[in-house]
C-alpha atoms as a PDB file:
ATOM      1  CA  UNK A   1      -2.355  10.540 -12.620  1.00  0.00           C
ATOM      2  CA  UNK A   2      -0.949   7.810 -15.055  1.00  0.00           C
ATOM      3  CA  UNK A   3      -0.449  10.050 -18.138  1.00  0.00           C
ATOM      4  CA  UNK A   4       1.057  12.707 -15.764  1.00  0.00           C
ATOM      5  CA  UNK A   5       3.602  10.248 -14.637  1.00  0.00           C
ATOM      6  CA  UNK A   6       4.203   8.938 -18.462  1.00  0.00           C
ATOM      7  CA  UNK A   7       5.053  12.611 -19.369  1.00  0.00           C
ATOM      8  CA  UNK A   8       7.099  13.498 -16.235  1.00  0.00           C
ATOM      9  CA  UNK A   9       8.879  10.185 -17.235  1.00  0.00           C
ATOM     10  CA  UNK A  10       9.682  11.086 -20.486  1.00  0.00           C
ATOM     11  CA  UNK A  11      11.141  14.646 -19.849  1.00  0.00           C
ATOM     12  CA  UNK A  12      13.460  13.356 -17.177  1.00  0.00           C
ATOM     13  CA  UNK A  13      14.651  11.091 -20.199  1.00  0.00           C
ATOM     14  CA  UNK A  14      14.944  13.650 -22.339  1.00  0.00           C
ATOM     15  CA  UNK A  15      16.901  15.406 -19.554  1.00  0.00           C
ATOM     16  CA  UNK A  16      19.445  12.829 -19.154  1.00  0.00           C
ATOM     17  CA  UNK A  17      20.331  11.850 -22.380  1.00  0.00           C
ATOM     18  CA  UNK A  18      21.559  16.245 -22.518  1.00  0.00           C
ATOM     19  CA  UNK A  19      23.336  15.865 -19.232  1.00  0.00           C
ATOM     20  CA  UNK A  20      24.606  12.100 -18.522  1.00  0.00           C
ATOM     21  CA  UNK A  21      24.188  12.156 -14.796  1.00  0.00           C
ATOM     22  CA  UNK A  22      26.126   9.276 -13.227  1.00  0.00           C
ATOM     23  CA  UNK A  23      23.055   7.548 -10.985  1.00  0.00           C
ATOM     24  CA  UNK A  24      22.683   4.564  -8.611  1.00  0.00           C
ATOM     25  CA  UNK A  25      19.795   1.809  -8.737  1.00  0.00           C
ATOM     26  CA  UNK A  26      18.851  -1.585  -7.362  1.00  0.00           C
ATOM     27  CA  UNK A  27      16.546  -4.415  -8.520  1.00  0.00           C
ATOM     28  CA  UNK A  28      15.991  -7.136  -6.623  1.00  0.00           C
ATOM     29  CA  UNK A  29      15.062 -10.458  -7.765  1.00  0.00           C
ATOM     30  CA  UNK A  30      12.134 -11.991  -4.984  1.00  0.00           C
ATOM     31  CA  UNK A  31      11.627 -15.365  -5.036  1.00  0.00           C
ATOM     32  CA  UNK A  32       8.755 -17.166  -3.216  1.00  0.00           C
ATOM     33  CA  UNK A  33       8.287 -20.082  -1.175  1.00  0.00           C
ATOM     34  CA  UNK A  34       7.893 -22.363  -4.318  1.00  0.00           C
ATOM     35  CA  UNK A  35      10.920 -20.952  -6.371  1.00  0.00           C
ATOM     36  CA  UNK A  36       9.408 -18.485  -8.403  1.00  0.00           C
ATOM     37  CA  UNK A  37      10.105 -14.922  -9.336  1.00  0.00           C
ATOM     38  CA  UNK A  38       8.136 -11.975  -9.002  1.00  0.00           C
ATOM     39  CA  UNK A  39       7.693  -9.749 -12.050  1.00  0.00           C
ATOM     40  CA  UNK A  40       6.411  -6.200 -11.903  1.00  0.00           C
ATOM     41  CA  UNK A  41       5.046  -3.375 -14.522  1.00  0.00           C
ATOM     42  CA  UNK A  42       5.749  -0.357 -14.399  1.00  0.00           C
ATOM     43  CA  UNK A  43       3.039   2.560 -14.865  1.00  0.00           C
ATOM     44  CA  UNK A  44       5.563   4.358 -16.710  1.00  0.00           C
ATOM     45  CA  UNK A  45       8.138   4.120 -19.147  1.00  0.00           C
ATOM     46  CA  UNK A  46       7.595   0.662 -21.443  1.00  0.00           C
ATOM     47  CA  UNK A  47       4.862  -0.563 -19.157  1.00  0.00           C
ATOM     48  CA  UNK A  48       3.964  -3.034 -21.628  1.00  0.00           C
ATOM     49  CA  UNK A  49       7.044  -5.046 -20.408  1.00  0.00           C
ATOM     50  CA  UNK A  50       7.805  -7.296 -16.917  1.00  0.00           C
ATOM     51  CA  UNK A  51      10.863  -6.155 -15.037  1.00  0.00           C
ATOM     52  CA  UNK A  52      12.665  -6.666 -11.661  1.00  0.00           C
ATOM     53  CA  UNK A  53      11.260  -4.467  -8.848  1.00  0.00           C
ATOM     54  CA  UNK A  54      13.484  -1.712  -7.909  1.00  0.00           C
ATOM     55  CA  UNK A  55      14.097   2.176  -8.020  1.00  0.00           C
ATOM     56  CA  UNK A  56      16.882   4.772  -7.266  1.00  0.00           C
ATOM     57  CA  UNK A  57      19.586   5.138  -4.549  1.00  0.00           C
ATOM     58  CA  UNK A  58      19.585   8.385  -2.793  1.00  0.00           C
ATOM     59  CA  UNK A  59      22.470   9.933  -2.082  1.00  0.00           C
ATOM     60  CA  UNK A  60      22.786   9.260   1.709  1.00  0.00           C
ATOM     61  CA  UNK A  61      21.549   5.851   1.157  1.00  0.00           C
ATOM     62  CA  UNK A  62      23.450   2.177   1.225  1.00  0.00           C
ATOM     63  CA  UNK A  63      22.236   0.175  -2.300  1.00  0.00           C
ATOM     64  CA  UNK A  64      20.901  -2.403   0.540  1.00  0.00           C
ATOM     65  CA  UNK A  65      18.587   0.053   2.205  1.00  0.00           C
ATOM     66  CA  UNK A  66      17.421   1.756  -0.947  1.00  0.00           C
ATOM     67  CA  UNK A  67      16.518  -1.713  -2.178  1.00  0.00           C
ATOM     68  CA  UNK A  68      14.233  -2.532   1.122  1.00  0.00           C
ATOM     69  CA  UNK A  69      12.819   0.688   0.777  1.00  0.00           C
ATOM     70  CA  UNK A  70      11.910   0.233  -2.661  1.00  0.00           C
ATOM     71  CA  UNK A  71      10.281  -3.206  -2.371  1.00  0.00           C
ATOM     72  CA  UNK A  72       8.426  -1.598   0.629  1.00  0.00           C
ATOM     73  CA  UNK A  73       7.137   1.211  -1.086  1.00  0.00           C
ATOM     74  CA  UNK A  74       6.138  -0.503  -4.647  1.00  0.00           C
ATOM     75  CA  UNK A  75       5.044  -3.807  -3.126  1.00  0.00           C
ATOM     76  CA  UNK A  76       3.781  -3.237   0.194  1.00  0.00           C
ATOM     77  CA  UNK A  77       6.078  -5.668   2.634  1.00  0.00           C
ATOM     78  CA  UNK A  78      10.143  -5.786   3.514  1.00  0.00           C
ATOM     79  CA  UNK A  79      11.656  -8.332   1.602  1.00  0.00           C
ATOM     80  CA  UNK A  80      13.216 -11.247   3.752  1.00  0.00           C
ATOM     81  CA  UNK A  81      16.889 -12.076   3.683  1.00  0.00           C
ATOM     82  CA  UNK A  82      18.384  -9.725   1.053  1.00  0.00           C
ATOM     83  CA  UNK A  83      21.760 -10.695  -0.107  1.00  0.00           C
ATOM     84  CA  UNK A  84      23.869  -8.748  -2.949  1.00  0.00           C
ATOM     85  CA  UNK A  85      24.251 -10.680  -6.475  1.00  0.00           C
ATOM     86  CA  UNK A  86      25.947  -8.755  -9.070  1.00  0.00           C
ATOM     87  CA  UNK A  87      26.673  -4.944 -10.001  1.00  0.00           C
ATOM     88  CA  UNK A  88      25.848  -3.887 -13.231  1.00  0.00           C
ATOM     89  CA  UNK A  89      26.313  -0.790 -15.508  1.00  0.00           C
ATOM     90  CA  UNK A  90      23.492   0.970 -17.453  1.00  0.00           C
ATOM     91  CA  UNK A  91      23.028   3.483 -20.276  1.00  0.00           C
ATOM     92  CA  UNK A  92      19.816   2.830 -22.062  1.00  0.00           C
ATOM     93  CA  UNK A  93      17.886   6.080 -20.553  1.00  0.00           C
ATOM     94  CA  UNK A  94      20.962   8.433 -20.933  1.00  0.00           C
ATOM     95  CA  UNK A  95      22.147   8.228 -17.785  1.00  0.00           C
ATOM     96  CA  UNK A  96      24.908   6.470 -16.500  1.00  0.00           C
ATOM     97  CA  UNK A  97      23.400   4.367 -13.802  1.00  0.00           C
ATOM     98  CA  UNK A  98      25.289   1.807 -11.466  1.00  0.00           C
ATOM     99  CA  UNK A  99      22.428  -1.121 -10.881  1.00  0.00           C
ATOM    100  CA  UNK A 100      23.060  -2.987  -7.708  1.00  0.00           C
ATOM    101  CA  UNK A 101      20.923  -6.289  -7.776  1.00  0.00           C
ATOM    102  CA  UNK A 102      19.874  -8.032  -5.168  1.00  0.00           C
ATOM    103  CA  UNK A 103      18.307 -10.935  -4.111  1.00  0.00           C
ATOM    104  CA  UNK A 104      15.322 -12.217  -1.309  1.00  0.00           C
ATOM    105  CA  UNK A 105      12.771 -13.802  -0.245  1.00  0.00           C
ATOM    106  CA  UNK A 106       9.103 -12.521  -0.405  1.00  0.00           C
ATOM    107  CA  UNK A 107       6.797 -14.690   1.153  1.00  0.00           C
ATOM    108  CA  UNK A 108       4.194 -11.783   1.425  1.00  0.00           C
ATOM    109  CA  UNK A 109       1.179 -11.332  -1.176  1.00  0.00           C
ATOM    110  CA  UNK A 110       2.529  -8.581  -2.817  1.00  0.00           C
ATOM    111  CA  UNK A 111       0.467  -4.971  -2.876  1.00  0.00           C
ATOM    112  CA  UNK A 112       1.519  -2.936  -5.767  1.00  0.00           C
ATOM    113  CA  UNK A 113       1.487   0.782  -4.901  1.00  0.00           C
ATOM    114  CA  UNK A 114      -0.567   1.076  -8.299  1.00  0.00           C
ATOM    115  CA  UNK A 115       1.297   4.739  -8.696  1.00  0.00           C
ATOM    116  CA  UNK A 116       4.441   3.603  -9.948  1.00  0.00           C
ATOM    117  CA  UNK A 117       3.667  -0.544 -10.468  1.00  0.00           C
ATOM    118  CA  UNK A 118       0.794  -0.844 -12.372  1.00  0.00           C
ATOM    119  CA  UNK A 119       1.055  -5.365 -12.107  1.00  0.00           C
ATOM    120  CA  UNK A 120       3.108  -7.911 -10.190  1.00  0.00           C
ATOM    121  CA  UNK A 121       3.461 -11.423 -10.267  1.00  0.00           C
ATOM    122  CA  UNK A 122       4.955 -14.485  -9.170  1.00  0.00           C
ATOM    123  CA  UNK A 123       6.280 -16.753 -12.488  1.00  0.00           C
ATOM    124  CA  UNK A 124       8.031 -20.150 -12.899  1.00  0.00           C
ATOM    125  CA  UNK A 125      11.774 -19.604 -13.700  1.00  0.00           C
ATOM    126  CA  UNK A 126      10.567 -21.840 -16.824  1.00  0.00           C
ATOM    127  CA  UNK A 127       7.699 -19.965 -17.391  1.00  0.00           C
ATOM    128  CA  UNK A 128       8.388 -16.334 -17.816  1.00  0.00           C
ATOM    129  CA  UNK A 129       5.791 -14.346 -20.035  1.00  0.00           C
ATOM    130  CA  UNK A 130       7.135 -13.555 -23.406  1.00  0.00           C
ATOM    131  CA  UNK A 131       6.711  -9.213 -22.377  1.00  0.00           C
ATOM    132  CA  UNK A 132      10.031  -9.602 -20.068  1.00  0.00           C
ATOM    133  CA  UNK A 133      12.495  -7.029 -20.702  1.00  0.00           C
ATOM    134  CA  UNK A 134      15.831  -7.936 -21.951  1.00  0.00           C
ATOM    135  CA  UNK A 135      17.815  -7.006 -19.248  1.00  0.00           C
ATOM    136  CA  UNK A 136      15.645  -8.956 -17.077  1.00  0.00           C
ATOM    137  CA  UNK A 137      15.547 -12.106 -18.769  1.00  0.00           C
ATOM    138  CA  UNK A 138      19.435 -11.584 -18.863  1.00  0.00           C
ATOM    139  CA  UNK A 139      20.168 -11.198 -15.271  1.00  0.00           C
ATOM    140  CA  UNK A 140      17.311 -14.661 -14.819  1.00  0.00           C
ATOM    141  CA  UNK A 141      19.492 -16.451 -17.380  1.00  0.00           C
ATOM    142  CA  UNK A 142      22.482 -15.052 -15.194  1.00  0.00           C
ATOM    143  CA  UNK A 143      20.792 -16.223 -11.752  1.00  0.00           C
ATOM    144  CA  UNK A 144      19.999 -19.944 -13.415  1.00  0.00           C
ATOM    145  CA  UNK A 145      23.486 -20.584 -14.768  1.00  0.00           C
ATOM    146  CA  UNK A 146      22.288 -20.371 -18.437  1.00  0.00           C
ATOM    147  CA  UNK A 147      24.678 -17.513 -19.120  1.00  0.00           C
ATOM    148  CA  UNK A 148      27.221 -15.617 -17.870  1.00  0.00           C
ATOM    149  CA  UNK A 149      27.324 -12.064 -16.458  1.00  0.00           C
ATOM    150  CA  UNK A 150      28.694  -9.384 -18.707  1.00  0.00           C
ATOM    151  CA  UNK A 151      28.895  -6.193 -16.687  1.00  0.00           C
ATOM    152  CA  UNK A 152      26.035  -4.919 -18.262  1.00  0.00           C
ATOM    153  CA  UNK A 153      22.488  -4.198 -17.671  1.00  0.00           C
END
């Protein structure tokens, strides 16, 4: 199932960079009880590298509740007091994609869904491994005052 998901992956890339569909997306940064920050990889897509959980927004769906959903579904619990942080805008797959981040708590042992998050894990804010993706260790240096936000993702 993983290499069908790599290829399905990579023609919806191809896909978007031809049409530029304006899309809507949340991550959420979860934080347990001791501070730290949990860290997923994808099965797809540059799976080598840590990012935020998160996913799409459908349609008929409120960022908010697409981001609960999505932590449900890829990690196996609700996430606990979910609060907006920033908006951001994206066009690294072709698409232009409003990201909604979020933040909560996530006191739960997290369960990946091993179809779409293929690791995740809880890391010291001053510990991070070296695989993050830049736009994640952006929006962490963003969350820990160590830069400023710049609109985009």
């Amino acid at each position: 199932m993983g290499w069908m998901t790599q290829i399905l992956y990579l023609g919806q890339r191809r896909l978007w960079k031809l049409l530029r569909p304006r899309t809507r997306g949340v991550k959420v940064m979860l934080f347990n009880g001791a501070g730290e920050i949990l860290l997923v990889r994808n099965s797809y897509g540059a799976s080598h590298l840590f990012v935020l959980p998160g996913g799409g927004v459908h349609p008929w769906e409120q960022p908010a509740d697409a981001a609960e959903r999505e932590i449900l579904e890829e990690l196996g619990h609700r996430p606990e007091g979910l609060r907006p942080v920033s908006t951001h805008l994206a066009t690294a797959e072709g698409k232009r994609d409003t990201v909604c981040l979020f933040a909560a708590s996530f006191a739960a042992v997290p369960r990946p869904d091993s179809r779409e998050i293929a690791e995740a894990a809880f890391f010291r804010l001053d510990a991070l491994p070296t695989n993050v993706s830049p736009a994640t260790a952006r929006r962490i240096a963003e969350w820990t005052g160590e830069a400023a936000a710049d609109g985009r993702w």
